[in-house]
C-alpha atoms as a PDB file:
ATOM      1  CA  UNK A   1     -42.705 -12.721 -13.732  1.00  0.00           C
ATOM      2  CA  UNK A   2     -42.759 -12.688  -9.782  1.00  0.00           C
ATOM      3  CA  UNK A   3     -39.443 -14.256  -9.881  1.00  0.00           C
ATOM      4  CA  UNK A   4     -37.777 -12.043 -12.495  1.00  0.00           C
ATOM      5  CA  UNK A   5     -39.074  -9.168  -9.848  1.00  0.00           C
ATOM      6  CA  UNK A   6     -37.633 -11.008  -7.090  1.00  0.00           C
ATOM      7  CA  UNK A   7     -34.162 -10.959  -8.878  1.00  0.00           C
ATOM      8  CA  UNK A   8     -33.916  -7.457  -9.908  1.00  0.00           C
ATOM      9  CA  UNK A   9     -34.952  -6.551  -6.282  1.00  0.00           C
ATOM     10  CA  UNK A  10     -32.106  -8.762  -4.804  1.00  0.00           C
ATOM     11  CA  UNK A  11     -29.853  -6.928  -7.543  1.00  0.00           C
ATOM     12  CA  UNK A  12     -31.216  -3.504  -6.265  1.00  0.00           C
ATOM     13  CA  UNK A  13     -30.136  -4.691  -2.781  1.00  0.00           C
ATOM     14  CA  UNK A  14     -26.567  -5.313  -3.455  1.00  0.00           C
ATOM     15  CA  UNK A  15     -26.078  -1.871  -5.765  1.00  0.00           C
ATOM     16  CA  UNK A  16     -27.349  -0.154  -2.278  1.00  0.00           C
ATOM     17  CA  UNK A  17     -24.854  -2.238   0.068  1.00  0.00           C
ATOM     18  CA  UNK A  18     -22.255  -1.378  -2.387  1.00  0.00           C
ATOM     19  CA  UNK A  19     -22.831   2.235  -1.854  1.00  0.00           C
ATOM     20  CA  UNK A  20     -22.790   2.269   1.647  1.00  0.00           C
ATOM     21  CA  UNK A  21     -19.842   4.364   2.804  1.00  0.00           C
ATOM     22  CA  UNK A  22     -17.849   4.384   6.378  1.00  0.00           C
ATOM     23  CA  UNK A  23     -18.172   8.294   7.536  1.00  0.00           C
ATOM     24  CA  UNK A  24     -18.203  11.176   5.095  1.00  0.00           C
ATOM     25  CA  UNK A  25     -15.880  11.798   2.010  1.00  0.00           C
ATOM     26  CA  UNK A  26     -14.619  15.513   0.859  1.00  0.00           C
ATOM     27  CA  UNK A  27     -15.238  14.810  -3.137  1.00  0.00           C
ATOM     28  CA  UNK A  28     -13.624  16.423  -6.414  1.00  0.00           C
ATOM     29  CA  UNK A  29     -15.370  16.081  -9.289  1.00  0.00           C
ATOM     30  CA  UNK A  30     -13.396  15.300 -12.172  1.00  0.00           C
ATOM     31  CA  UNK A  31     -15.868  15.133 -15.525  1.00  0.00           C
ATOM     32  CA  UNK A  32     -18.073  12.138 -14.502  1.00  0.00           C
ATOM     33  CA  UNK A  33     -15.795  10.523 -11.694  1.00  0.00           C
ATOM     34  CA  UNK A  34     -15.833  11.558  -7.711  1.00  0.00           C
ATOM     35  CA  UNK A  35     -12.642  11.203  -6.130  1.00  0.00           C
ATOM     36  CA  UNK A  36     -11.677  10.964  -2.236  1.00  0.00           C
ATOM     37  CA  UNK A  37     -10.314  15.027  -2.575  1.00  0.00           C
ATOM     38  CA  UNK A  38      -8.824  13.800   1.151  1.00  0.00           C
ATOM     39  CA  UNK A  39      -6.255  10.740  -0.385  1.00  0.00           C
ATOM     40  CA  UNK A  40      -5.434  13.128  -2.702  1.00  0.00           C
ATOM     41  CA  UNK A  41      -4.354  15.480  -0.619  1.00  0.00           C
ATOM     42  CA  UNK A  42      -2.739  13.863   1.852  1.00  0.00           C
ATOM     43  CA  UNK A  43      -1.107  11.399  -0.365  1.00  0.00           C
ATOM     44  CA  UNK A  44       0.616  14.640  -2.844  1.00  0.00           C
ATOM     45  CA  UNK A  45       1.467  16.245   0.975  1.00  0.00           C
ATOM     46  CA  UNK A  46       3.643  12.702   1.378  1.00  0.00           C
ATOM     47  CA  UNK A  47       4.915  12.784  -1.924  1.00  0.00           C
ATOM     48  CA  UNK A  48       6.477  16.354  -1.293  1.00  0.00           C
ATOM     49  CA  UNK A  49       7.728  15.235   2.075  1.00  0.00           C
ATOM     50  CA  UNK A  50       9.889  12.773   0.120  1.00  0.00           C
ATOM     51  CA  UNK A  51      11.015  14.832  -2.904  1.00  0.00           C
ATOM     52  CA  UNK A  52      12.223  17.465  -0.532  1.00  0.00           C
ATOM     53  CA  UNK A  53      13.732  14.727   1.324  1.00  0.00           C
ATOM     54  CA  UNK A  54      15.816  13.530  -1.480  1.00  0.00           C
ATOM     55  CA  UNK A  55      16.283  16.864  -2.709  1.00  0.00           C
ATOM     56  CA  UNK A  56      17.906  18.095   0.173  1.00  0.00           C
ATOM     57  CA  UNK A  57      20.188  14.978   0.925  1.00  0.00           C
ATOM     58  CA  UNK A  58      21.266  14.580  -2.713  1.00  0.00           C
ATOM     59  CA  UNK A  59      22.100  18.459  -3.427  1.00  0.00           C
ATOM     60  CA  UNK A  60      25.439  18.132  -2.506  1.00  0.00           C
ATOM     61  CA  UNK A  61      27.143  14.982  -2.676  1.00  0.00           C
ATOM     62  CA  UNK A  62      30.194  13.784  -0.977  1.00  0.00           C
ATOM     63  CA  UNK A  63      32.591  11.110  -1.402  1.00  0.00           C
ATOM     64  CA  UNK A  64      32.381  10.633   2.567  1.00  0.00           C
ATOM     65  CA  UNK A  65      28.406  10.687   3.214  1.00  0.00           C
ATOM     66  CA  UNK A  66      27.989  13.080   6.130  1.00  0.00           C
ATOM     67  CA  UNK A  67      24.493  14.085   7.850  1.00  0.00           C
ATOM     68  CA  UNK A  68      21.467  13.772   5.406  1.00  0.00           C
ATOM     69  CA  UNK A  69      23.545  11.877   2.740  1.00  0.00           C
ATOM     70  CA  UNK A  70      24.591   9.435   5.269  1.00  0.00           C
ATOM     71  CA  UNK A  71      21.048   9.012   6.428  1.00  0.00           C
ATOM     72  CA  UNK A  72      19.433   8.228   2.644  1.00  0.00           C
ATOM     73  CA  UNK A  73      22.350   5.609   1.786  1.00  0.00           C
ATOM     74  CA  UNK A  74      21.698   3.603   5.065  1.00  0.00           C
ATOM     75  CA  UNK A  75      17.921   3.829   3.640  1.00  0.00           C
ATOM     76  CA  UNK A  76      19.147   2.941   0.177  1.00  0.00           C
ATOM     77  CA  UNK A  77      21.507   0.034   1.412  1.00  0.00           C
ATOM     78  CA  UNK A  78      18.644  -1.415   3.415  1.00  0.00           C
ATOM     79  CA  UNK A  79      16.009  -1.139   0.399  1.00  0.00           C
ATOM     80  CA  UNK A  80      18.501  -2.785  -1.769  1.00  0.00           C
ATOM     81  CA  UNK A  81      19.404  -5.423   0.878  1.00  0.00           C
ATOM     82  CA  UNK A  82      15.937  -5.957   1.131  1.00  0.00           C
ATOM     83  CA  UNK A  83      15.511  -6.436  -2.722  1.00  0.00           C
ATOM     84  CA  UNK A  84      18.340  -8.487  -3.460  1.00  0.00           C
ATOM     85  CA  UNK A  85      17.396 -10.974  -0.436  1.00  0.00           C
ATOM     86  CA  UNK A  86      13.463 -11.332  -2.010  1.00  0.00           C
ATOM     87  CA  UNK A  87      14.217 -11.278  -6.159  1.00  0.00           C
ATOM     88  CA  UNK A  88      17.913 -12.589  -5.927  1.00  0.00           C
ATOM     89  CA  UNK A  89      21.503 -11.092  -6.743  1.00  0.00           C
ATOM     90  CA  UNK A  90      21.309 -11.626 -10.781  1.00  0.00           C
ATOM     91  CA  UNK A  91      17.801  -9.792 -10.762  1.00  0.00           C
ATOM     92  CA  UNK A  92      17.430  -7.533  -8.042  1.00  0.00           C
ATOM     93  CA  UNK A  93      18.945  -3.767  -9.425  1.00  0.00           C
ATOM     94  CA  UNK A  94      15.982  -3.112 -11.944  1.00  0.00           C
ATOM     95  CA  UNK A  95      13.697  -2.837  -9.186  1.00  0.00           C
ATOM     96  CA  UNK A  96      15.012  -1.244  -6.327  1.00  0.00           C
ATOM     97  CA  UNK A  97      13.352   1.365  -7.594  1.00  0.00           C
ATOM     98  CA  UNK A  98       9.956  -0.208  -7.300  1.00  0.00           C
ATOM     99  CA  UNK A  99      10.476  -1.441  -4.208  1.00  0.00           C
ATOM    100  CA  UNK A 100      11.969   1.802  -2.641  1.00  0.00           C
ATOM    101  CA  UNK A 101       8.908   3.299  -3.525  1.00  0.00           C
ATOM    102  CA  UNK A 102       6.332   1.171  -1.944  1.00  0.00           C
ATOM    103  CA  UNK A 103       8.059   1.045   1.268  1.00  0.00           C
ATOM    104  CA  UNK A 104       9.245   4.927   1.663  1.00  0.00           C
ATOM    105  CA  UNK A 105       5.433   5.640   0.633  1.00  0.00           C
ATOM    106  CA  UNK A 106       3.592   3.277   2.741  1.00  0.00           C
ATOM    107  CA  UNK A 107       6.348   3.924   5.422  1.00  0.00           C
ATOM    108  CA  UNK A 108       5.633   8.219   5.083  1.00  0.00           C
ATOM    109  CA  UNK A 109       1.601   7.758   4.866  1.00  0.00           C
ATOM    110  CA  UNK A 110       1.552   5.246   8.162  1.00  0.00           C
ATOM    111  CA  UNK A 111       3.770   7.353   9.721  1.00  0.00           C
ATOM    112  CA  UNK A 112       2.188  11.062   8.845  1.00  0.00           C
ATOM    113  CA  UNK A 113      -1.174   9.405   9.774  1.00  0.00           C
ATOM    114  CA  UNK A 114       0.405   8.296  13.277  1.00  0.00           C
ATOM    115  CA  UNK A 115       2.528  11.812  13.820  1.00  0.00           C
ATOM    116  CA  UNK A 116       0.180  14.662  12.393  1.00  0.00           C
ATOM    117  CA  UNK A 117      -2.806  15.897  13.515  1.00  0.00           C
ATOM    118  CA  UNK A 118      -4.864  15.376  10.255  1.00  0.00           C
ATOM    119  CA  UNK A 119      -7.748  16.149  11.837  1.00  0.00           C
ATOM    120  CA  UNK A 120      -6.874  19.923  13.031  1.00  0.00           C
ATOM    121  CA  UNK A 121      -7.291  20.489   9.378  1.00  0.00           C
ATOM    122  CA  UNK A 122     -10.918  21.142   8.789  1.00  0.00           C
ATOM    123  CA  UNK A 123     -12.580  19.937   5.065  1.00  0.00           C
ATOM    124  CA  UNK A 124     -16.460  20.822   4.073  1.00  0.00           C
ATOM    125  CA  UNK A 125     -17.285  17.277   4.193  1.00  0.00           C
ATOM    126  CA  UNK A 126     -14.982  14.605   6.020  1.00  0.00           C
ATOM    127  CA  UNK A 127     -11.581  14.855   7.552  1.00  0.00           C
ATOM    128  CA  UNK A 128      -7.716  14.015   6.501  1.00  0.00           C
ATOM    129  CA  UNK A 129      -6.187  10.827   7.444  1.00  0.00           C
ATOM    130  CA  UNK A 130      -3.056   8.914   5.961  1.00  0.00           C
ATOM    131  CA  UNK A 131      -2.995   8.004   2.784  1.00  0.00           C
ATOM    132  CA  UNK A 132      -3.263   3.992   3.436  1.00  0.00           C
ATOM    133  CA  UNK A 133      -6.309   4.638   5.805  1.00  0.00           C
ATOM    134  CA  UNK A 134      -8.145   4.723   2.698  1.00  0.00           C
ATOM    135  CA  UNK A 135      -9.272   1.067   0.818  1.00  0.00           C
ATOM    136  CA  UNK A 136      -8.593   2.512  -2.385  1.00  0.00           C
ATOM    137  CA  UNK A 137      -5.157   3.830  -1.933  1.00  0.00           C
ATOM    138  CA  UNK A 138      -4.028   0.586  -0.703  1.00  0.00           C
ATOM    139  CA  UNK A 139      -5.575  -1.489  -3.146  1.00  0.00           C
ATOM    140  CA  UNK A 140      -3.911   0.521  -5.569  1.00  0.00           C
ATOM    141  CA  UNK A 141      -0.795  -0.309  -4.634  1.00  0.00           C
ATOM    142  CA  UNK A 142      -1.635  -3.649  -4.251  1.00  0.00           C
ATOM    143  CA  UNK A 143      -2.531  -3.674  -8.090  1.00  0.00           C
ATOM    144  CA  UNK A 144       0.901  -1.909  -8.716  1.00  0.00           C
ATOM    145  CA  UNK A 145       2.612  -4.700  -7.278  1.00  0.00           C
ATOM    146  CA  UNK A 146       0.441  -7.343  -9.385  1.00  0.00           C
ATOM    147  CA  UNK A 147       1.160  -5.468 -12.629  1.00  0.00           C
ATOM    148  CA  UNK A 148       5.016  -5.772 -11.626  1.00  0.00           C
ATOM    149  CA  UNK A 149       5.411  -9.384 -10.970  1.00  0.00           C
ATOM    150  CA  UNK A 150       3.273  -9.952 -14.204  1.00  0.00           C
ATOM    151  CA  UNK A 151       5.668  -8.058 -16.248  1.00  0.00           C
ATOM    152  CA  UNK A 152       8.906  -9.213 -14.570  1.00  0.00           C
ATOM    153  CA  UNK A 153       7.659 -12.605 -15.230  1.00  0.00           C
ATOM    154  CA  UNK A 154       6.479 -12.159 -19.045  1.00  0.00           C
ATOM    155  CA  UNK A 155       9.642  -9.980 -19.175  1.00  0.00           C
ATOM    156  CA  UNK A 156      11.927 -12.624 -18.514  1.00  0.00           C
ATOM    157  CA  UNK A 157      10.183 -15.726 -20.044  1.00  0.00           C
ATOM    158  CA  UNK A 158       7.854 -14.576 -22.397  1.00  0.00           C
ATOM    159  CA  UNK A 159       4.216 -16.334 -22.945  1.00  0.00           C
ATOM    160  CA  UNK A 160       6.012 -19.598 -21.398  1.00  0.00           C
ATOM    161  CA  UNK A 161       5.686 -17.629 -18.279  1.00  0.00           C
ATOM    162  CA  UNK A 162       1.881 -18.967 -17.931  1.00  0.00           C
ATOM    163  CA  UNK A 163       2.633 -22.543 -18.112  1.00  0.00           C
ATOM    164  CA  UNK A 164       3.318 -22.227 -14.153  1.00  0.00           C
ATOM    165  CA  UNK A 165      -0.490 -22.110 -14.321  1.00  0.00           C
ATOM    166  CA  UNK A 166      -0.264 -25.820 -15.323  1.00  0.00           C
ATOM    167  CA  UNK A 167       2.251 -27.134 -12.958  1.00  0.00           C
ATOM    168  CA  UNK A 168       2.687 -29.730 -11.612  1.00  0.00           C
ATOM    169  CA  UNK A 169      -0.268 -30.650 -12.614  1.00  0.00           C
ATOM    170  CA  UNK A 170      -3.622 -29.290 -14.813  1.00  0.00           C
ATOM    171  CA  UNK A 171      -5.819 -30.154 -11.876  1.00  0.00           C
ATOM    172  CA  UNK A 172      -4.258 -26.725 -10.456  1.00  0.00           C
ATOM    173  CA  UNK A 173      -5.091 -24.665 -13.084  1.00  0.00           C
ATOM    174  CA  UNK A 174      -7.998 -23.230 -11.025  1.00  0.00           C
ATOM    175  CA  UNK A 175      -6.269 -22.651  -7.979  1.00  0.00           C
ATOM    176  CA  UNK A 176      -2.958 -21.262  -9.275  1.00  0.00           C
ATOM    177  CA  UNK A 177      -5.576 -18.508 -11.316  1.00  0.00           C
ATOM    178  CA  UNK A 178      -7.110 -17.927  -7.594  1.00  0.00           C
ATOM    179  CA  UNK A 179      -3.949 -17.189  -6.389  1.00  0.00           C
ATOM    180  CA  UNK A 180      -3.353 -14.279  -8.136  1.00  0.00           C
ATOM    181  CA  UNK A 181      -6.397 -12.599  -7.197  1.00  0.00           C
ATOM    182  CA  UNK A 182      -5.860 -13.453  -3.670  1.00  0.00           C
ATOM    183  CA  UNK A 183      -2.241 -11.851  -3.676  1.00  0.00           C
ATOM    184  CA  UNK A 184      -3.739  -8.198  -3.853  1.00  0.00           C
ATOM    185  CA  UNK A 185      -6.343  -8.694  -1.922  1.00  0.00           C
ATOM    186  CA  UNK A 186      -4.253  -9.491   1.018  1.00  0.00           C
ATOM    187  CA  UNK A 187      -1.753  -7.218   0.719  1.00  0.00           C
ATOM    188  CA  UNK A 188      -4.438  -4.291   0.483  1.00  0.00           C
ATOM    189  CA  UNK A 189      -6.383  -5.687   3.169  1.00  0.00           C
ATOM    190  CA  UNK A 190      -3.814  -6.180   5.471  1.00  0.00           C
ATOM    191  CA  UNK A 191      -2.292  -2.439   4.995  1.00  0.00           C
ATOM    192  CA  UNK A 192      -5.803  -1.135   5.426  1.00  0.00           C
ATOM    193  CA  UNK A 193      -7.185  -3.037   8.189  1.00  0.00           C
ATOM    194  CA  UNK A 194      -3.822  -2.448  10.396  1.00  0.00           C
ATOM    195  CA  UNK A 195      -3.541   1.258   9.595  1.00  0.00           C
ATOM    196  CA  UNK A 196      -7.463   1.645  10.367  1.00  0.00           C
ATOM    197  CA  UNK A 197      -7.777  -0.449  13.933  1.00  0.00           C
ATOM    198  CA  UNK A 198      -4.594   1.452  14.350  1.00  0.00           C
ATOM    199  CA  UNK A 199      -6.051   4.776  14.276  1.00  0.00           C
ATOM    200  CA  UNK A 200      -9.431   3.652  15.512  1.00  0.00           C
ATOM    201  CA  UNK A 201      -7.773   2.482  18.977  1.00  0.00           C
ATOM    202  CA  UNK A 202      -6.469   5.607  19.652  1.00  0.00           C
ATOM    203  CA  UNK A 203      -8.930   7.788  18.720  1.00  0.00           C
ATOM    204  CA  UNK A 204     -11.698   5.478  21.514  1.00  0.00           C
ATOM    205  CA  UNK A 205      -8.747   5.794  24.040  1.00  0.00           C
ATOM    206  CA  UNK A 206      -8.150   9.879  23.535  1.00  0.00           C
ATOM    207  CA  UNK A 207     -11.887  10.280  23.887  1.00  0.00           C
ATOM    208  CA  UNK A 208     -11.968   8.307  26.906  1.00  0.00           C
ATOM    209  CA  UNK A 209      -8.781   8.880  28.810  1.00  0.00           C
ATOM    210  CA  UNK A 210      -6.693  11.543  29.255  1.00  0.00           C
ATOM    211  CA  UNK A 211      -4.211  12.494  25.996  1.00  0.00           C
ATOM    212  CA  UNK A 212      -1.494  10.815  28.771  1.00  0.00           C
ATOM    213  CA  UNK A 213      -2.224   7.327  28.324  1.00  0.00           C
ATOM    214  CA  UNK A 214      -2.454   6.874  24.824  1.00  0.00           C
ATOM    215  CA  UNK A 215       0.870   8.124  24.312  1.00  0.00           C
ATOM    216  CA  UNK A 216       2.073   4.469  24.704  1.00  0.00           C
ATOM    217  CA  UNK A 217      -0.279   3.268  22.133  1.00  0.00           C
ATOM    218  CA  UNK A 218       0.694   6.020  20.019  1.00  0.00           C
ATOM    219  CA  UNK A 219       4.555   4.616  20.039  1.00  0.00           C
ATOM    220  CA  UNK A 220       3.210   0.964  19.126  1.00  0.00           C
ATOM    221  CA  UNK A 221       1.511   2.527  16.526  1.00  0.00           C
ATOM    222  CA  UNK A 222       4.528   3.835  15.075  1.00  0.00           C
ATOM    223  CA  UNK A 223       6.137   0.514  15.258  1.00  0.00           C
ATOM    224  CA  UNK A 224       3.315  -1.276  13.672  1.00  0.00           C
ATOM    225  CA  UNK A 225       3.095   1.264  10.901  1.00  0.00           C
ATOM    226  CA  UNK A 226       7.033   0.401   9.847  1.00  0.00           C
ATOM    227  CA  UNK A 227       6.207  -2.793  10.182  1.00  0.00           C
ATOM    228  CA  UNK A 228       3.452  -2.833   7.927  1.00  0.00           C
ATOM    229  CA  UNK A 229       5.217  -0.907   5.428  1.00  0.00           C
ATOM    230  CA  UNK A 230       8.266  -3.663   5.723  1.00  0.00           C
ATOM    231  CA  UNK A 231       5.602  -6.437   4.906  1.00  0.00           C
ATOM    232  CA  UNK A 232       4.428  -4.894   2.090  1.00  0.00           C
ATOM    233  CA  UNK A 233       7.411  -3.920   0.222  1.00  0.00           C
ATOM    234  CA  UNK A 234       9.088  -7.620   1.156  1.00  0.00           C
ATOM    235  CA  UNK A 235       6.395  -9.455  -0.147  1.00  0.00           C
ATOM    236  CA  UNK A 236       6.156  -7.328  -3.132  1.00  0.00           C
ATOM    237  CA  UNK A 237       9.315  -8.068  -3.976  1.00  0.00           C
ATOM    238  CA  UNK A 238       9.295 -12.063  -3.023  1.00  0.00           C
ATOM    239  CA  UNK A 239       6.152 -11.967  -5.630  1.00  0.00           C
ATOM    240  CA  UNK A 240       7.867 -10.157  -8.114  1.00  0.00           C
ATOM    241  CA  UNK A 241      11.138 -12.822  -7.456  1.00  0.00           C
ATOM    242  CA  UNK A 242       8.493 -15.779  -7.441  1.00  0.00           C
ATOM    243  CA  UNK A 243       7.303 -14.462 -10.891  1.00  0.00           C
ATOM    244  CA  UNK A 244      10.898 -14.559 -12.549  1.00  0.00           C
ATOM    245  CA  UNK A 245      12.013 -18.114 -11.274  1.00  0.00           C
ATOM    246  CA  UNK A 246       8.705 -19.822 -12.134  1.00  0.00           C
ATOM    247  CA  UNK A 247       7.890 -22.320  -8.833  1.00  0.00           C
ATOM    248  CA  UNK A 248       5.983 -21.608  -5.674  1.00  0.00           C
END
């Protein structure tokens, strides 16, 4: 009896650690679920940024891009470049898409979170940050990506496409199945934990210092934050290419 006690309290102790949260959260309730109202905001403000992006470059095509046009086909031609160099020329076109995505997201959120003044903007509980400052937005995409390189492998080679579980040998089996958990957990990690000591550094150094010298910090930020975005949508797509040839 003591040590059936003993376990539920050891239980008890992990469901409070899991609860523990870093700062406060501006919630929505939607029926029985709370959501982070902040990533919600922020992330729709980033998706707008982007449709009125395309909207305006796209409205009025030429056959010789000028301004805005020219602008989004150098982004297109360097998503696509991107792409075909990860998945492969026979492959690639089906998800450009995909991969355009990820990286004008992530690239939008690190960015807006490095640019705008979230924090002017005041909330009842909590304050606004970029969309990939949060754990859940980022693993999110992170699972986006793992549903994709399932299906382009499953797409292409059918139930045969687990056998790479097997190879070369059995004695893999368990660490091939690791692998795939381990693939979203360091892309989400690594998104969030840049983005966050990101921001964290130069919020310390504009409380300490004057708002002159972390300007500099501010610029690596930026360059850090397209970085980061570049690593994502690269590895997404060398996973999703990795899934569709079958080796390692």
């Amino acid at each position: 009896m003591h040590h059936t006690a003993k376990i539920v309290n050891n239980l008890n102790n992990f469901y409070e650690i899991s609860n523990v949260e870093v700062g406060q959260h501006f919630y929505w309730q939607l029926g029985n679920f709370q959501v982070h109202a902040q990533v919600l905001i922020t992330s729709w403000i980033v998706i707008a940024i982007l449709l009125t992006l395309a909207i305006l470059a796209t409205r009025n095509l030429q056959t010789i891009p000028m301004g805005g046009q020219n602008f989004i086909e150098y982004v297109l031609e360097f998503i696509r470049d991107l792409t075909r160099t990860q998945i492969g020329e026979e492959e690639y076109r089906p998800w450009v898409p995909f991969i355009g995505t990820m990286f004008l997201f992530i690239f939008v959120s690190n960015w807006s979170g490095a640019l705008f003044p979230w924090r002017v903007i005041e909330l009842p509980n909590g304050e606004l940050a970029a969309p990939t400052n949060d754990i859940n937005t980022t693993v999110a995409l992170a699972l986006l990506t793992s549903v994709a390189y399932f299906y382009a492998g499953l797409h292409k080679k059918g139930l045969s496409y687990f056998g790479k579980y097997i190879q070369p040998t059995p004695v893999l089996l368990p660490i091939n199945i690791l692998e795939d958990f381990t693939k979203p957990l360091s892309l989400s990690f690594r998104l969030f934990g840049n983005i966050l000591a990101d921001e964290l550094v130069v919020a310390v150094l504009i409380s300490l210092v004057p708002l002159v010298i972390p300007i500099p910090m501010m610029f690596l930020g930026l360059f850090t934050s397209a970085i980061q975005a570049l690593i994502f949508a690269t590895l997404a797509a060398a996973y999703i290419g990795e899934s569709m040839e079958g080796h390692h």
